[in-house]
C-alpha atoms as a PDB file:
ATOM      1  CA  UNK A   1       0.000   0.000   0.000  1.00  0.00           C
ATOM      2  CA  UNK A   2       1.093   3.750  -0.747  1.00  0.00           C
ATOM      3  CA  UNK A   3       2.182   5.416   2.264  1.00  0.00           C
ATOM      4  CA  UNK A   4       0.345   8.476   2.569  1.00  0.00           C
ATOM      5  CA  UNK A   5       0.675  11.713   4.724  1.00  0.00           C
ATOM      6  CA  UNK A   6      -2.184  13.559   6.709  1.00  0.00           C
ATOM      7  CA  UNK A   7      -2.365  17.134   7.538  1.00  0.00           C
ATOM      8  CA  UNK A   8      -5.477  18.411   7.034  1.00  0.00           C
ATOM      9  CA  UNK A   9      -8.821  16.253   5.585  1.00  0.00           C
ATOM     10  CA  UNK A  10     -11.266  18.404   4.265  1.00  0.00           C
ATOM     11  CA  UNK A  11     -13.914  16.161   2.968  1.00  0.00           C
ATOM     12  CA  UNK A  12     -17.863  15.556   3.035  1.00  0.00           C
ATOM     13  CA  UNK A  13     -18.516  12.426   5.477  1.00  0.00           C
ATOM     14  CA  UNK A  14     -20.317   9.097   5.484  1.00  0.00           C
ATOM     15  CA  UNK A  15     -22.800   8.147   8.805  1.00  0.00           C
ATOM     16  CA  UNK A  16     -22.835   4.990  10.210  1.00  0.00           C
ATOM     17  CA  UNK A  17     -24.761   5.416  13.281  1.00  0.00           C
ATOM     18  CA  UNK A  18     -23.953   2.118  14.839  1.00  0.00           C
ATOM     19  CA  UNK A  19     -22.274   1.328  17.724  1.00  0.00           C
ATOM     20  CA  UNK A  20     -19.715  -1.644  18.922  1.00  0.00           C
ATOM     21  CA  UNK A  21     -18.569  -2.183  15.636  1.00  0.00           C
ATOM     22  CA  UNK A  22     -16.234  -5.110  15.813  1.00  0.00           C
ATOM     23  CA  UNK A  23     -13.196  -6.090  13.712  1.00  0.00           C
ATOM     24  CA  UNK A  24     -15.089  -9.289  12.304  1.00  0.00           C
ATOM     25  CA  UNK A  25     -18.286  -6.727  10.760  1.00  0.00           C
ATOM     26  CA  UNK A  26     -15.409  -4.049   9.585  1.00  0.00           C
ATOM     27  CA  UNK A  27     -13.822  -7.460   7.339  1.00  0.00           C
ATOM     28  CA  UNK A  28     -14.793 -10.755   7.449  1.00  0.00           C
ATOM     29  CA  UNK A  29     -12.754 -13.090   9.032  1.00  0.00           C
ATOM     30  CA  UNK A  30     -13.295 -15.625   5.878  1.00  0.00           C
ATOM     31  CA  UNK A  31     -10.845 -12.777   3.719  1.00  0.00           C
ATOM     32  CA  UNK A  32      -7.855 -12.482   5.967  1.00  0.00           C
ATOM     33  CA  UNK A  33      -5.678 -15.129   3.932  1.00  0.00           C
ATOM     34  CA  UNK A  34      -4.789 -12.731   1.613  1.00  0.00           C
ATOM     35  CA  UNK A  35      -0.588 -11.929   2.215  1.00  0.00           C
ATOM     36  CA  UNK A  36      -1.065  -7.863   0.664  1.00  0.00           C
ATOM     37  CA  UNK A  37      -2.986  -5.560   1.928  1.00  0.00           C
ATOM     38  CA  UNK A  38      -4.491  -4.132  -1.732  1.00  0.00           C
ATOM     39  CA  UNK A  39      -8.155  -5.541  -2.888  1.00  0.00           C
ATOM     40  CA  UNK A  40      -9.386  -5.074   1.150  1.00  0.00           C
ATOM     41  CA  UNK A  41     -11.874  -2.040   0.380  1.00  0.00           C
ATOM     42  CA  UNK A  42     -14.110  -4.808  -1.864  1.00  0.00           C
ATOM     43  CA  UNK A  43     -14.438  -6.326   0.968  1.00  0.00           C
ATOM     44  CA  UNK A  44     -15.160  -3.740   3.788  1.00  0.00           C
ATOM     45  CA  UNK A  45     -18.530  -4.307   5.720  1.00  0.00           C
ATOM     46  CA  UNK A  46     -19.138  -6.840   3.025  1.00  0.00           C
ATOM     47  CA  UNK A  47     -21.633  -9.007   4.811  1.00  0.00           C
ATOM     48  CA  UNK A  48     -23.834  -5.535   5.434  1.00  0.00           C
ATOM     49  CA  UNK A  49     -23.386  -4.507   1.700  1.00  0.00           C
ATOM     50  CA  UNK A  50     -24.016  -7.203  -0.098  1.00  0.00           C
ATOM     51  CA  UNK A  51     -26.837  -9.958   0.060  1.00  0.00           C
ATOM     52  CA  UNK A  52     -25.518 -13.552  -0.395  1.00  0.00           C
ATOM     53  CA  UNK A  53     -25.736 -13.728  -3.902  1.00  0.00           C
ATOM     54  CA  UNK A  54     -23.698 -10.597  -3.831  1.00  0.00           C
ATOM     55  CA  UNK A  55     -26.556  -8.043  -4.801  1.00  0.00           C
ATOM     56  CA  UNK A  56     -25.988  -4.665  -2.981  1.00  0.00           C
ATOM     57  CA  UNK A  57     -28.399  -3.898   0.007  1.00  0.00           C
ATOM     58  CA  UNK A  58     -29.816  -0.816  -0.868  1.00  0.00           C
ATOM     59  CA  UNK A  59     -30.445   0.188   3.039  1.00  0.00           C
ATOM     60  CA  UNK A  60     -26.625   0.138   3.620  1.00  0.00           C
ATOM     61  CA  UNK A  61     -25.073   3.701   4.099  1.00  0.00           C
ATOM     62  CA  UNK A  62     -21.762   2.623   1.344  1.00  0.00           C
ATOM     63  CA  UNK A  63     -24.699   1.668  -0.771  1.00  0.00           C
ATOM     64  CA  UNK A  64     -26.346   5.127  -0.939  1.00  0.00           C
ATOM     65  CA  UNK A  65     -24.598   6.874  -3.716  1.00  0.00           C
ATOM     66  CA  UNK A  66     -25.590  10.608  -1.747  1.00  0.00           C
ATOM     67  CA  UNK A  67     -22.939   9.927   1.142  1.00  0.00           C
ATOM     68  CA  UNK A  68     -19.216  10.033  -0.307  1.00  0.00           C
ATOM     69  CA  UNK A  69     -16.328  10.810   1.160  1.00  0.00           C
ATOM     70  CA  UNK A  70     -12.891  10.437   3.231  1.00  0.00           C
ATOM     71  CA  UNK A  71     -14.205  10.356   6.807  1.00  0.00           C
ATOM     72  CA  UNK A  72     -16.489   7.730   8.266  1.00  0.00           C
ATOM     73  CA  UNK A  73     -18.619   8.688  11.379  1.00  0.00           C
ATOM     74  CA  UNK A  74     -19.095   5.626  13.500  1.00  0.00           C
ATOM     75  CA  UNK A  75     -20.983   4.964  16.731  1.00  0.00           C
ATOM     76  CA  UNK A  76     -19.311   4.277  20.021  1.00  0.00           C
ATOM     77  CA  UNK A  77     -16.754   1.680  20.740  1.00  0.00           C
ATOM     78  CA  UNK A  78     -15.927   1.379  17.119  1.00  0.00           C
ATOM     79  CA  UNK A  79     -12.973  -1.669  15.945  1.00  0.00           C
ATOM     80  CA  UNK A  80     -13.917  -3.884  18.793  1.00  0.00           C
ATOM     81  CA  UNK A  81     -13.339  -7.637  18.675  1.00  0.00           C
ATOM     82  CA  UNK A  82     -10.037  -9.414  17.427  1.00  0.00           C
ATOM     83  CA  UNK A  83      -7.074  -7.668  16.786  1.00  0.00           C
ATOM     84  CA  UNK A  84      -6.452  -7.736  12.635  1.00  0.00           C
ATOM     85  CA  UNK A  85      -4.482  -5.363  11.326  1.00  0.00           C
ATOM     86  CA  UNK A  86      -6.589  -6.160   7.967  1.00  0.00           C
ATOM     87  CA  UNK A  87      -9.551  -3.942   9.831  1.00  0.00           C
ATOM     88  CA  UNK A  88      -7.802  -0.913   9.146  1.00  0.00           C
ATOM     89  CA  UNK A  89      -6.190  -1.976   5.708  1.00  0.00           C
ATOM     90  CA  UNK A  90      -9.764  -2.320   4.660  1.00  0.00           C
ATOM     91  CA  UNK A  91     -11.221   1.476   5.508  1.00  0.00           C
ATOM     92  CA  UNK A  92      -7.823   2.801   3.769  1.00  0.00           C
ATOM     93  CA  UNK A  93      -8.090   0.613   0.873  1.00  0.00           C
ATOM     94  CA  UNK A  94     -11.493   1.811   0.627  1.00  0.00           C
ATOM     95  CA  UNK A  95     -10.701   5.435   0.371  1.00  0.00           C
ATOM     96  CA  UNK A  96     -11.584   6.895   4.399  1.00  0.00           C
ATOM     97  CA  UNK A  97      -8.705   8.337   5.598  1.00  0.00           C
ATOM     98  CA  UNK A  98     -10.213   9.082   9.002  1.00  0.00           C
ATOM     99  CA  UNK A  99     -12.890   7.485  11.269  1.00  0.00           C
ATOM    100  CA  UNK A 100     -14.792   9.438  14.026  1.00  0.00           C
ATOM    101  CA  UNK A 101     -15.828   7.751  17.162  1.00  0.00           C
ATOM    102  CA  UNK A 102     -16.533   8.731  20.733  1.00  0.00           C
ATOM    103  CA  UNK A 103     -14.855   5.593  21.333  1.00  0.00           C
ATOM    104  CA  UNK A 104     -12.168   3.087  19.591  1.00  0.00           C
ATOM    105  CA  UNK A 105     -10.966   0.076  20.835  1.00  0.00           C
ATOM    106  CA  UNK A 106      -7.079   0.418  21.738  1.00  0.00           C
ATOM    107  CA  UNK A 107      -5.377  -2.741  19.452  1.00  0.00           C
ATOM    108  CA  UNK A 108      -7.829  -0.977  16.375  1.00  0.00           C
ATOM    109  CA  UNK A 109      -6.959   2.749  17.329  1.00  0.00           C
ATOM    110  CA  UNK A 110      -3.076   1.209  17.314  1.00  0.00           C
ATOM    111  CA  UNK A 111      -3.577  -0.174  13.860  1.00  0.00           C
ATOM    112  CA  UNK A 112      -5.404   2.627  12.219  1.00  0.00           C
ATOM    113  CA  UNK A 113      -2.555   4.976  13.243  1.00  0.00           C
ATOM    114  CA  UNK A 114      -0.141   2.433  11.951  1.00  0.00           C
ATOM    115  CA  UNK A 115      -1.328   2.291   8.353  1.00  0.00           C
ATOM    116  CA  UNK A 116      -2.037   6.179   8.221  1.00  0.00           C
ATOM    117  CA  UNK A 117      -5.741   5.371   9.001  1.00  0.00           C
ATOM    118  CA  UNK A 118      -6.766   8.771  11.480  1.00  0.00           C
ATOM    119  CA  UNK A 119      -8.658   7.787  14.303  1.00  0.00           C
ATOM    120  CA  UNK A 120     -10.339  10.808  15.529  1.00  0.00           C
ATOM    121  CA  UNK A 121     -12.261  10.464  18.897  1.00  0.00           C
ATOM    122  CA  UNK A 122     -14.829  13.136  20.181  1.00  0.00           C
ATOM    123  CA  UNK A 123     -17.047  13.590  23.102  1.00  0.00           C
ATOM    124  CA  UNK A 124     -20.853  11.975  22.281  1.00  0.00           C
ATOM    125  CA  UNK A 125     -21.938  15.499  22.043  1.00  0.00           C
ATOM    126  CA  UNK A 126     -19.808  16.559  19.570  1.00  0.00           C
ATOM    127  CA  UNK A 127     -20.143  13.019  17.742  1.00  0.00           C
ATOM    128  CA  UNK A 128     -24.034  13.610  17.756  1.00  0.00           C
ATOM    129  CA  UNK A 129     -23.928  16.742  16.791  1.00  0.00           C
ATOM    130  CA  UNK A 130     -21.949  15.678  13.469  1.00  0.00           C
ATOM    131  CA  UNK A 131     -24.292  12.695  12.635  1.00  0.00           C
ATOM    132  CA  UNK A 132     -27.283  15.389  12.476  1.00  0.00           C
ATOM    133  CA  UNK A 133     -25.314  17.938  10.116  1.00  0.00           C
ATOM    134  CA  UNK A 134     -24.367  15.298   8.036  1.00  0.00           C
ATOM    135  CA  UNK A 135     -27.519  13.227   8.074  1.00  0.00           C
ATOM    136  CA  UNK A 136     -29.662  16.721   7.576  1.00  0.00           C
ATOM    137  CA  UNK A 137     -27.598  17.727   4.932  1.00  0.00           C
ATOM    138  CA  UNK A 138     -24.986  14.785   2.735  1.00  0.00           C
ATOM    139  CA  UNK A 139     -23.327  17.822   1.914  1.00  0.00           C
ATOM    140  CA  UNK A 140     -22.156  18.768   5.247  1.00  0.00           C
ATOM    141  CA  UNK A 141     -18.111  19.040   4.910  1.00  0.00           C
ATOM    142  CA  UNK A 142     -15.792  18.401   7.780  1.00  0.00           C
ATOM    143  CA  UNK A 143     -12.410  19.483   8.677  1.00  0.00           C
ATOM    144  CA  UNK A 144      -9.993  17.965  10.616  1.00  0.00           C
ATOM    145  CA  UNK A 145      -6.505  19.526  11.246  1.00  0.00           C
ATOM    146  CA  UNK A 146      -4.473  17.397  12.592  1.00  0.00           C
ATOM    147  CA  UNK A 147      -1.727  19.708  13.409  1.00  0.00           C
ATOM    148  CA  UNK A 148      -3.972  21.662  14.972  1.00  0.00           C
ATOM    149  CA  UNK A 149      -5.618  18.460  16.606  1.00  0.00           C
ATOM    150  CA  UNK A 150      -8.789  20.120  15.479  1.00  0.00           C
ATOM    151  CA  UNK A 151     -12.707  19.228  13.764  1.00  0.00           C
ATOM    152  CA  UNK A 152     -15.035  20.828  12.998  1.00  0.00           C
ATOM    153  CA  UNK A 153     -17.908  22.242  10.639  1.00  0.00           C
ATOM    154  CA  UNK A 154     -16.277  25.485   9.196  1.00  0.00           C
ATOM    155  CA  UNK A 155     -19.354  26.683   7.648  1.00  0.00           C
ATOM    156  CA  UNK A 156     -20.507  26.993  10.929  1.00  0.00           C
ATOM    157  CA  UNK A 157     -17.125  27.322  13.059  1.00  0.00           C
ATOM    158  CA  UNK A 158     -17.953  24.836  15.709  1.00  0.00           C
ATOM    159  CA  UNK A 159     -14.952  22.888  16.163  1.00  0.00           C
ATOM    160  CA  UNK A 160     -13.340  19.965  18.994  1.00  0.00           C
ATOM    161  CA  UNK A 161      -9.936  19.370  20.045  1.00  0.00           C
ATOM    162  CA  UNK A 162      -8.690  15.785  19.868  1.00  0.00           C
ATOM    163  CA  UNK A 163      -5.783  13.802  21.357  1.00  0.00           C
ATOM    164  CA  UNK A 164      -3.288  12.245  19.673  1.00  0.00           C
ATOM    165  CA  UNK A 165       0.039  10.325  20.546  1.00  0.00           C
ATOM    166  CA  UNK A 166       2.999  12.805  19.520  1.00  0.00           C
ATOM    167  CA  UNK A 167       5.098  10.339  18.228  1.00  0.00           C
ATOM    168  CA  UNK A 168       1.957   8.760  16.325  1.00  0.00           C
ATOM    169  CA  UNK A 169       1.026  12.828  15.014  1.00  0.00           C
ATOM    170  CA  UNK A 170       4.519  12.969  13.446  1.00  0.00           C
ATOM    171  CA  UNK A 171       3.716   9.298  11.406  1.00  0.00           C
ATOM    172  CA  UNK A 172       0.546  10.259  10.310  1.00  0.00           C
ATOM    173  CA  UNK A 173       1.814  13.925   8.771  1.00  0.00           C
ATOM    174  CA  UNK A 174       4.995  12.854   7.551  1.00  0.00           C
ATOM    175  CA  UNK A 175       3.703   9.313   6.320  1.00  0.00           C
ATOM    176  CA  UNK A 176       6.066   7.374   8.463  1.00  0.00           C
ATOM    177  CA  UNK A 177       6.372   3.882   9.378  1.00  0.00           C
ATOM    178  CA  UNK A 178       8.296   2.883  12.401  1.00  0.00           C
ATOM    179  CA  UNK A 179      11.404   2.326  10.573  1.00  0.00           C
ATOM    180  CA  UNK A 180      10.847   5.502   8.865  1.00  0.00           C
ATOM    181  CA  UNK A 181      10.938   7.635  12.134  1.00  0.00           C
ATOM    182  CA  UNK A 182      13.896   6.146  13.072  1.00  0.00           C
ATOM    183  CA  UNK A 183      15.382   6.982   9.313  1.00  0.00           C
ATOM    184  CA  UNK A 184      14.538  10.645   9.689  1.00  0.00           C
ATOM    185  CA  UNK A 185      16.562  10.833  12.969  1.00  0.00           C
ATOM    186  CA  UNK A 186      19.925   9.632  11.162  1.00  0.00           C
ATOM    187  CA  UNK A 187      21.266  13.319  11.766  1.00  0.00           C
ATOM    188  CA  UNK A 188      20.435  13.105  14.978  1.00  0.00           C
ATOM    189  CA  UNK A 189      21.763   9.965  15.858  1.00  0.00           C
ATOM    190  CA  UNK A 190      25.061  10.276  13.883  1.00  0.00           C
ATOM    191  CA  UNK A 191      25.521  13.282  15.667  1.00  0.00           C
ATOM    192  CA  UNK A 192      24.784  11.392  19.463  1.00  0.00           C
ATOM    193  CA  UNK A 193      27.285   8.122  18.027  1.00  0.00           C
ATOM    194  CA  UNK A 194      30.077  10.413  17.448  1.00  0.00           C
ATOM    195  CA  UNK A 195      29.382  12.576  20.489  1.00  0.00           C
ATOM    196  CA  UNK A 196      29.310   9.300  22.665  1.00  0.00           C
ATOM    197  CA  UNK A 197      32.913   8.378  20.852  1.00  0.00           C
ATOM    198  CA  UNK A 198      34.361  11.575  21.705  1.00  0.00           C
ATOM    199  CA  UNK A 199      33.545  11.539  24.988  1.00  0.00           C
ATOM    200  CA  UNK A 200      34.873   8.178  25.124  1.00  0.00           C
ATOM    201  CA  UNK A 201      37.901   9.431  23.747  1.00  0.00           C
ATOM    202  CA  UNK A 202      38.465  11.657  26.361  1.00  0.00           C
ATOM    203  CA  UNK A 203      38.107   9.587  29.081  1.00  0.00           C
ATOM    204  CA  UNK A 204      40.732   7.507  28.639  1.00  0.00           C
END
């Protein structure tokens, strides 16, 4: 998969007002034996989009051709249930490059951050009061800053502060891996290695 960066998404949203989504409803258990993580998004909430002759269910939000978009609003306690990294690989894949929850399961949060996946958690207020705008009007464009560790509405200026790890925050806007950060810090560490052999130097 393409590594991506994420400073700011600036994107209409889709609603899916249900809560304790688990890992197993987010992607199947039956697809995990696949060994790359491309071809996932086919296969996101498949058992809720399709029928099992594989007919779309016209009553599913992905099915409703008004609500596009990067961002997925979820219910509470979203990515709950076994720990598959395919979860995430699956909303990417798809196209979302953030979910919004007032609530994420830890091992899922991990994992979204991991594969440039931004999970963004509110307060229920604030959640709720996104589901209406969006739901009252498909339209409804959101904004999320994530230097800022900001979202909001900004036709209407109403905006939430959310946390992030500051190790993660640096991943997600540079498009790191792990192995990445640690690249990015040669300077830095060159500089310590010789410092340390100096200082060696001189003691003896």
């Amino acid at each position: 998969m393409k590594k991506k960066s994420l400073t700011k998404i600036i994107s209409t949203a889709v609603p899916l007002a249900m809560e304790n989504v688990d890992t197993d409803q987010i992607l199947p258990a039956r697809y995990l034996k696949a060994t790359t993580r491309e071809g996932f998004g086919e296969k996101l909430f498949r058992d809720w989009r399709f029928d099992p002759e594989g007919n779309p269910k016209p009553h599913f939000v992905l099915n409703q051709p008004h609500y596009t978009g990067e961002i997925l609003l979820a219910g509470h306690n979203f990515g709950v249930g076994s720990s598959r990294e395919h979860a995430a690989w699956a909303l990417s894949d798809y196209g979302f490059n953030a979910v919004v929850s007032s609530f994420f399961a830890d091992i899922f949060k991990n994992n979204a951050l991991n594969n440039t996946l931004l999970p963004v958690q509110v307060t229920p207020n604030f959640l709720q009061y996104l589901f209406e705008a969006v739901l009252q009007d498909h339209k409804t464009v959101i904004a999320i800053d994530v230097e800022e560790q900001a979202i909001g509405i900004p036709s209407e200026g109403k905006y939430e502060h959310f946390d992030i790890n500051p190790y993660k925050k640096v991943c997600v806007i540079n498009g790191y891996d792990d192995v990445d950060y640690i690249l990015s810090l040669r300077k830095e560490i060159e500089q310590f290695e010789k410092k340390r052999k100096d200082d060696f130097s001189l003691a003896f």
